[in-house]
Protein backbone atom coordinates (compact mmCIF):
# COMPACT_ATOMS: atom_id res chain seq x y z
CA UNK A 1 -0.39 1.21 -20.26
CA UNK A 2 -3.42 -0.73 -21.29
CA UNK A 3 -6.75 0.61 -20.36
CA UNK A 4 -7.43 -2.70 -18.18
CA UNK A 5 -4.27 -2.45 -16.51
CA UNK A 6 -5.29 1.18 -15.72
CA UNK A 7 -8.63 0.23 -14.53
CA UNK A 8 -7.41 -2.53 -11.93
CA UNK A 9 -4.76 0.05 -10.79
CA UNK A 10 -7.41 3.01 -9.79
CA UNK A 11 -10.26 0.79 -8.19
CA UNK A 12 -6.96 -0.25 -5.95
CA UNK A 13 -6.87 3.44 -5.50
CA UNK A 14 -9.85 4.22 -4.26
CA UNK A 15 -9.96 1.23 -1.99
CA UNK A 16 -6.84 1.77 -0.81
CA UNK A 17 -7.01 5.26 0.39
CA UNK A 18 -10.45 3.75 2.20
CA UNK A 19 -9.34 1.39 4.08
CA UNK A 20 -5.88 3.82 4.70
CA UNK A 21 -9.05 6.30 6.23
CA UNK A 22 -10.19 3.79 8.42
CA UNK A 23 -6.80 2.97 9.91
CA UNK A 24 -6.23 6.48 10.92
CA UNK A 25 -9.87 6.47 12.33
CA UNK A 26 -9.13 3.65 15.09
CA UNK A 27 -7.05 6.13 16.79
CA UNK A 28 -3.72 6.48 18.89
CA UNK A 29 -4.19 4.23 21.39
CA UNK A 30 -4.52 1.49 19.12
CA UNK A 31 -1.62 -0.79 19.49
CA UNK A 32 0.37 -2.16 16.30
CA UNK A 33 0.71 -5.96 16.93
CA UNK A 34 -2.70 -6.67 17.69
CA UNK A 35 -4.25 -4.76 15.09
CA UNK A 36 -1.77 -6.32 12.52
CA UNK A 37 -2.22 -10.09 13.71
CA UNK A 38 -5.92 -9.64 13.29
CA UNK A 39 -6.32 -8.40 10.11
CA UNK A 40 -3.73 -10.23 8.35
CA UNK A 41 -5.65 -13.44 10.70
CA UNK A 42 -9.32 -12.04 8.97
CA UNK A 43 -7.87 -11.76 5.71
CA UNK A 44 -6.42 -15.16 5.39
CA UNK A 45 -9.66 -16.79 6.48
CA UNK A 46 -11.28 -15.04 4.54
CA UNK A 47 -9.93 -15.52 1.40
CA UNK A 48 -8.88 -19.66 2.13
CA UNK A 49 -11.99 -20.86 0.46
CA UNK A 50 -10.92 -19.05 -2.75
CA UNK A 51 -7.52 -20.30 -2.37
CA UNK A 52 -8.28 -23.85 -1.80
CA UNK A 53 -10.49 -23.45 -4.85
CA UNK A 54 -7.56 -22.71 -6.92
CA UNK A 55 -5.34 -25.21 -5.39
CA UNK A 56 -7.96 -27.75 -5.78
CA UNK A 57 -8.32 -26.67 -9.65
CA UNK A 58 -4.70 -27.02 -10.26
CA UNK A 59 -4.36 -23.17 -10.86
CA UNK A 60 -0.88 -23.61 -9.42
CA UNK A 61 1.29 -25.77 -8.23
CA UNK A 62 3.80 -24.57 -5.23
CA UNK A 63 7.53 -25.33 -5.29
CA UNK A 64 10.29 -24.39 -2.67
CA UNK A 65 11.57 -21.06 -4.35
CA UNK A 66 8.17 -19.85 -4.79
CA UNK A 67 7.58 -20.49 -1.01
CA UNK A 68 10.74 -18.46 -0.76
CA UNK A 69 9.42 -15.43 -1.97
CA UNK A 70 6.08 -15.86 -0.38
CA UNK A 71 8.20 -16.06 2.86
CA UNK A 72 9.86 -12.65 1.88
CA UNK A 73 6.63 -10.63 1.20
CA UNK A 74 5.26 -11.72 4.29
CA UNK A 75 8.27 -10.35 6.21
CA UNK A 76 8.50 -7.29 3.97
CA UNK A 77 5.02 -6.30 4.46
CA UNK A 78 4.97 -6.30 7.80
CA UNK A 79 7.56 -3.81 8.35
CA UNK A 80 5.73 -1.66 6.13
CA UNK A 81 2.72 -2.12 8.28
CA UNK A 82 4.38 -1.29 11.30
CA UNK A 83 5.86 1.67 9.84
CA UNK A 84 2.25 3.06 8.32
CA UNK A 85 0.62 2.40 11.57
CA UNK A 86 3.90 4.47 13.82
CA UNK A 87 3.19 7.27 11.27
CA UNK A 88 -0.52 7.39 11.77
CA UNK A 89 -0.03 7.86 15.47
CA UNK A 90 2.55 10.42 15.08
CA UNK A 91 1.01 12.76 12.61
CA UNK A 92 -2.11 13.44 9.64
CA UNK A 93 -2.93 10.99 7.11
CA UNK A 94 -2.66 13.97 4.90
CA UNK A 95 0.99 14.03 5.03
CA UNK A 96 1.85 10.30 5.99
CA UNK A 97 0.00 9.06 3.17
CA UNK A 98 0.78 11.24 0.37
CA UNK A 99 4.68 10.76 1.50
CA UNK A 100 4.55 7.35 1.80
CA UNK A 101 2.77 6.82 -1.50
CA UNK A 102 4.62 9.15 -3.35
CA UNK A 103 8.45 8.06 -2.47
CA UNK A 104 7.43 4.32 -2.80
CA UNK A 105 6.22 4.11 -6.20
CA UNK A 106 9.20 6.31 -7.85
CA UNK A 107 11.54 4.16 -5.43
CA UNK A 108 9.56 1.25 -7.45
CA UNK A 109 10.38 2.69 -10.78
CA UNK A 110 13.75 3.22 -10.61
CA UNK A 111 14.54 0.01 -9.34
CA UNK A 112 12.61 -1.87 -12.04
CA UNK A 113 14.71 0.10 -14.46
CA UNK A 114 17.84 -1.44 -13.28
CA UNK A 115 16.73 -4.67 -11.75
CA UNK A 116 13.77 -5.83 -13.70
CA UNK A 117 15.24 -4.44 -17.11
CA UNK A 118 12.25 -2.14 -17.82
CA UNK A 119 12.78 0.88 -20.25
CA UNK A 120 10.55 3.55 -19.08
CA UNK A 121 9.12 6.11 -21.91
CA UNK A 122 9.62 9.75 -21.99
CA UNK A 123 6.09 10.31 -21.11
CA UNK A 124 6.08 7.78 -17.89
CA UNK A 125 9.23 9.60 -16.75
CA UNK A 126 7.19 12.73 -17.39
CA UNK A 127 4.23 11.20 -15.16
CA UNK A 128 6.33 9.70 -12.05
CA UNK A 129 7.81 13.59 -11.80
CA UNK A 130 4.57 15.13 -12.00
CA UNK A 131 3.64 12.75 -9.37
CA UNK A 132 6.71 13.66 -7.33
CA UNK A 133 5.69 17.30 -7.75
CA UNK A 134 2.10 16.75 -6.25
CA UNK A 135 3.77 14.86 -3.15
CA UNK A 136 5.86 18.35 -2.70
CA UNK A 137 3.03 20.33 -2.78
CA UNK A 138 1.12 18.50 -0.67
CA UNK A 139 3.50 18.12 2.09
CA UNK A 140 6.24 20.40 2.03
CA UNK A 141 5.24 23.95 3.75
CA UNK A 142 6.62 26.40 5.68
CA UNK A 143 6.45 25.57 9.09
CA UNK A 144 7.84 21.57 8.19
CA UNK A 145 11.54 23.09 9.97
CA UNK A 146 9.66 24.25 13.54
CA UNK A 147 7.57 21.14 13.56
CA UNK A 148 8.15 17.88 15.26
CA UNK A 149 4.93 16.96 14.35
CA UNK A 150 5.28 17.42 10.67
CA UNK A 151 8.79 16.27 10.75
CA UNK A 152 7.75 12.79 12.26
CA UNK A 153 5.08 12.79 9.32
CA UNK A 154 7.88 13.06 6.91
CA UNK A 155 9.91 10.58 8.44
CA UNK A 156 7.77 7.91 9.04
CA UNK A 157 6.22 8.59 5.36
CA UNK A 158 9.65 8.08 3.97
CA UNK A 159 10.65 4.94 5.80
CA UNK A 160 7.05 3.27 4.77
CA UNK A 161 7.67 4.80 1.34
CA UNK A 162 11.21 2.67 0.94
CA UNK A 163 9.23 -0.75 2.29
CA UNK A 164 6.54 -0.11 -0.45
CA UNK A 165 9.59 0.50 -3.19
CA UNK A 166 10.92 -2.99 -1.88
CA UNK A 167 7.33 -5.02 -1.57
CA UNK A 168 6.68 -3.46 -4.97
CA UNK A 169 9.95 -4.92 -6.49
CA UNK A 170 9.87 -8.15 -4.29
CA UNK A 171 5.93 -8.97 -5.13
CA UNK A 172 6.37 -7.87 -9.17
CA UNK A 173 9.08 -9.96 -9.64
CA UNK A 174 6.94 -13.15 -7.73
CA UNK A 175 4.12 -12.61 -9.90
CA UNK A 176 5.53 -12.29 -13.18
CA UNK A 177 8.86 -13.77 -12.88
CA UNK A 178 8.15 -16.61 -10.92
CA UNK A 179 4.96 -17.22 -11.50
CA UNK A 180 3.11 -17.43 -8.66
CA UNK A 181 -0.88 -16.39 -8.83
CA UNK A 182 -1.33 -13.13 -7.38
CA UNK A 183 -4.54 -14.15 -5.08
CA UNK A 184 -2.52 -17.21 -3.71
CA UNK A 185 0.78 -15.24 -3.43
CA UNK A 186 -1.03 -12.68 -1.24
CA UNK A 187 -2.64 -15.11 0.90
CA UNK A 188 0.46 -16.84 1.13
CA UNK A 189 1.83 -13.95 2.48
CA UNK A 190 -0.84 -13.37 4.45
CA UNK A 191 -0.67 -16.93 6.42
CA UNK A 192 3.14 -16.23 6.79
CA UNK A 193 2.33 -12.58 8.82
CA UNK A 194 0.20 -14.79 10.87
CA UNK A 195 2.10 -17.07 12.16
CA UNK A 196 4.94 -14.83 12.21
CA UNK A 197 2.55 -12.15 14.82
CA UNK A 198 1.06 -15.41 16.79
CA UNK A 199 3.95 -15.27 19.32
CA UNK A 200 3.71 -11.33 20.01
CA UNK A 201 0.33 -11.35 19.37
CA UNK A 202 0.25 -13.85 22.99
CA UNK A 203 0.96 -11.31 24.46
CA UNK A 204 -1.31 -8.62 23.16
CA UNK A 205 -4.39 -10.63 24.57
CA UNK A 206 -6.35 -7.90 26.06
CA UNK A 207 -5.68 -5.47 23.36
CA UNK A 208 -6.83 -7.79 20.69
CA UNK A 209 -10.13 -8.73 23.03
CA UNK A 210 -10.58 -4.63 23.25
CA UNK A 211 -10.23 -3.71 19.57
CA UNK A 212 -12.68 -6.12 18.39
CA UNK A 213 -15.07 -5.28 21.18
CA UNK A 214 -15.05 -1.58 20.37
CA UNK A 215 -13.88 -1.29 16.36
CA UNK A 216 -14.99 -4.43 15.33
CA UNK A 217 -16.87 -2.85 11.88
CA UNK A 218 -13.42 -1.03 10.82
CA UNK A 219 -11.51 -3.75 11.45
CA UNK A 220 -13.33 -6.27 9.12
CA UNK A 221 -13.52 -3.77 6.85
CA UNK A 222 -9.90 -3.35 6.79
CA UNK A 223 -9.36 -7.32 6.76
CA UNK A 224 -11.44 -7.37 3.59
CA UNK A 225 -9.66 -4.17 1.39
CA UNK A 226 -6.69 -4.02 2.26
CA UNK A 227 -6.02 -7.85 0.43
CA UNK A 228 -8.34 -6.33 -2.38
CA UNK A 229 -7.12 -3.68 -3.50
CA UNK A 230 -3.34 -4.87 -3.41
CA UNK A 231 -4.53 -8.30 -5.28
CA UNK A 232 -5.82 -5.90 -7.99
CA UNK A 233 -2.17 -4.19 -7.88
CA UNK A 234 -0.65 -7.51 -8.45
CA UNK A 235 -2.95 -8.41 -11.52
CA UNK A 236 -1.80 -5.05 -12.53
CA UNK A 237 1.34 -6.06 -12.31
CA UNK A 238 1.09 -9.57 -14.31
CA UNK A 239 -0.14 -7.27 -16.97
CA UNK A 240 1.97 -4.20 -17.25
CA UNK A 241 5.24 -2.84 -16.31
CA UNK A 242 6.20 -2.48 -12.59
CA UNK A 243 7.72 1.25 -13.72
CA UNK A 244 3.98 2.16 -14.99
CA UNK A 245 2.14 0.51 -12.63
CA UNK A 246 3.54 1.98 -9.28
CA UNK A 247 3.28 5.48 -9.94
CA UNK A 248 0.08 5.35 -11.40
CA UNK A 249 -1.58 3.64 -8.16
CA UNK A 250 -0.51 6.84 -6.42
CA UNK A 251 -3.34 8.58 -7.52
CA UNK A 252 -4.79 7.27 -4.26
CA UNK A 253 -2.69 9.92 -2.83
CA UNK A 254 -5.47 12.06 -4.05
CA UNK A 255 -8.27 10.41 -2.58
CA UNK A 256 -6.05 10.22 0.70
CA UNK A 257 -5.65 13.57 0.60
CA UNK A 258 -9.25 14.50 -0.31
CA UNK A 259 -10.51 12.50 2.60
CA UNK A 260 -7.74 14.16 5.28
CA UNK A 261 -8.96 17.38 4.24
CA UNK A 262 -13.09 16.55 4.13
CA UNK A 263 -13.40 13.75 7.01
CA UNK A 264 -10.41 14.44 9.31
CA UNK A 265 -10.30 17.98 8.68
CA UNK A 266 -7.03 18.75 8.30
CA UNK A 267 -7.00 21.39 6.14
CA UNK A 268 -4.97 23.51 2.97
CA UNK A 269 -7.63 22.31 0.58
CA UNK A 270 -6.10 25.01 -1.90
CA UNK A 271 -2.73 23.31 -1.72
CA UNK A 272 -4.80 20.11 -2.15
CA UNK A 273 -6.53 21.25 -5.26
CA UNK A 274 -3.15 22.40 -6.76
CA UNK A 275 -1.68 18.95 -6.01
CA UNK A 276 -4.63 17.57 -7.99
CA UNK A 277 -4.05 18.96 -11.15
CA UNK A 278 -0.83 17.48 -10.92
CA UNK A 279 -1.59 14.27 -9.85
CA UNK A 280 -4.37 13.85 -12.73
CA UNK A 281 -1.47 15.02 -15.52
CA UNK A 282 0.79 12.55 -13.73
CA UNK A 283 -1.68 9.62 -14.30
CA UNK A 284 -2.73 10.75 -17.94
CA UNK A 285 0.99 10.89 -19.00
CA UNK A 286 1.49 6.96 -17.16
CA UNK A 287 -1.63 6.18 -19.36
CA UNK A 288 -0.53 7.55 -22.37
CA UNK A 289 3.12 6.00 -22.30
């Protein structure tokens, strides 16, 4: 992997796990459908001016199959949304995250193998299973069978985990395949989740009035990452090979976990520091190969 490919792929590391932080920080009570409409709402006002831009510069020039797959990513990514957001609710970011970021990526890899034709090396297969092995140490322990709470973490973690192996496959192939900008394929999808939410969203009125009253700082903040750092992902992507790239984002996984253990307190930093060494191997080997 190039080192500029590498370098786009952990800054959307860090500001993944970030925003991923602040998510979890809103709380329980905050409702799905109104935090979803609004930040995919922020996020594609925000970024219009720098979209027009490129439409106005002839950067690209839209056709129906492209709008196709714009369509697609906009539905796909909102079921993993609504999946991440369940799984917050029902149990730690420590274990949601690192499951859900784990199982995606090696999902990912395996599917570009067969689908998009990639030939991974031995040392990339080496990284994606020393990846896997840090998700298993960071989540799997002893009380996981006696647990509902930990069980729902798995669960959820998985099922948001398959929708990032599908996003991952259904945005790489857009963006290099197809051809499609990243910046305006994102906000693309971006404007499709919007109107998609509008009509739920109705009826959501008062919950969308309270979260911006009371967490109106997080939410802008997570309007304005969460488009970042997948953008960078999908330059990533342009560049290098969808069976490289998606493991090695995951090292957001340690951040995640970092910030679960040191902000949330949630605990088993040992396990956590275990996991690391694993995770930084993983990432060296993806590098490398």
């Amino acid at each position: 992997m190039p080192l500029s490919v590498l370098a786009l792929v952990l800054a959307a590391a860090v500001i993944h796990a970030a925003w991923n932080l602040w998510i979890k920080q809103l709380g329980p009570a905050v409702r799905s459908v109104p935090l979803l409409w609004m930040l995919t709402g922020i996020s594609a006002v925000l970024y219009a001016p720098l979209a027009a831009w490129m439409l106005g510069h002839g950067a690209w020039r839209p056709d129906r199959t492209a709008l196709v797959w714009i369509l697609g990513s906009g539905v796909i990514h909102i079921a993993y949304f609504l999946a991440l957001l369940r799984g917050y609710r029902a149990s730690d970011l420590s274990l949601v995250y690192p499951t859900a970021r784990g199982t995606g990526p090696l999902l990912a890899a395996f599917g570009a193998t067969f689908l998009l034709h990639e030939r991974p090396t031995a040392l990339s297969i080496s990284g994606a299973v020393l990846i896997s092995a840090g998700v298993l140490i960071l989540t799997v322990g002893r009380d996981f069978g006696r647990t509902p709470h930990l069980r729902a973490g798995i669960g959820w973690g998985l099922l948001t985990g398959l929708s990032i192996a599908v996003y991952t496959l259904w945005d790489g192939w857009a963006v290099k395949r197809v051809g499609v900008p990243p910046l305006l394929f994102y906000w693309g999808g971006e404007v499709t989740r919007v109107l998609l939410l509008t009509p739920a969203a109705r009826g959501h009125r008062d919950g969308v009035r309270r979260l911006w009253k009371e967490q109106r700082a997080r939410v802008l903040g997570i309007a304005v990452l969460s488009p970042l750092s997948y953008i960078l992902i999908l330059l990533a992507l342009r560049h290098g090979q969808v069976s490289h790239v998606a493991p090695a984002r995951e090292i957001s996984i340690l951040i995640g976990a970092w910030l679960g253990a040191s902000v949330l307190g949630e605990g088993e930093r040992t396990r956590r520091l275990i996991a690391a060494f694993a995770f930084a191997a993983g990432v060296i080997a993806l590098a490398i190969g």
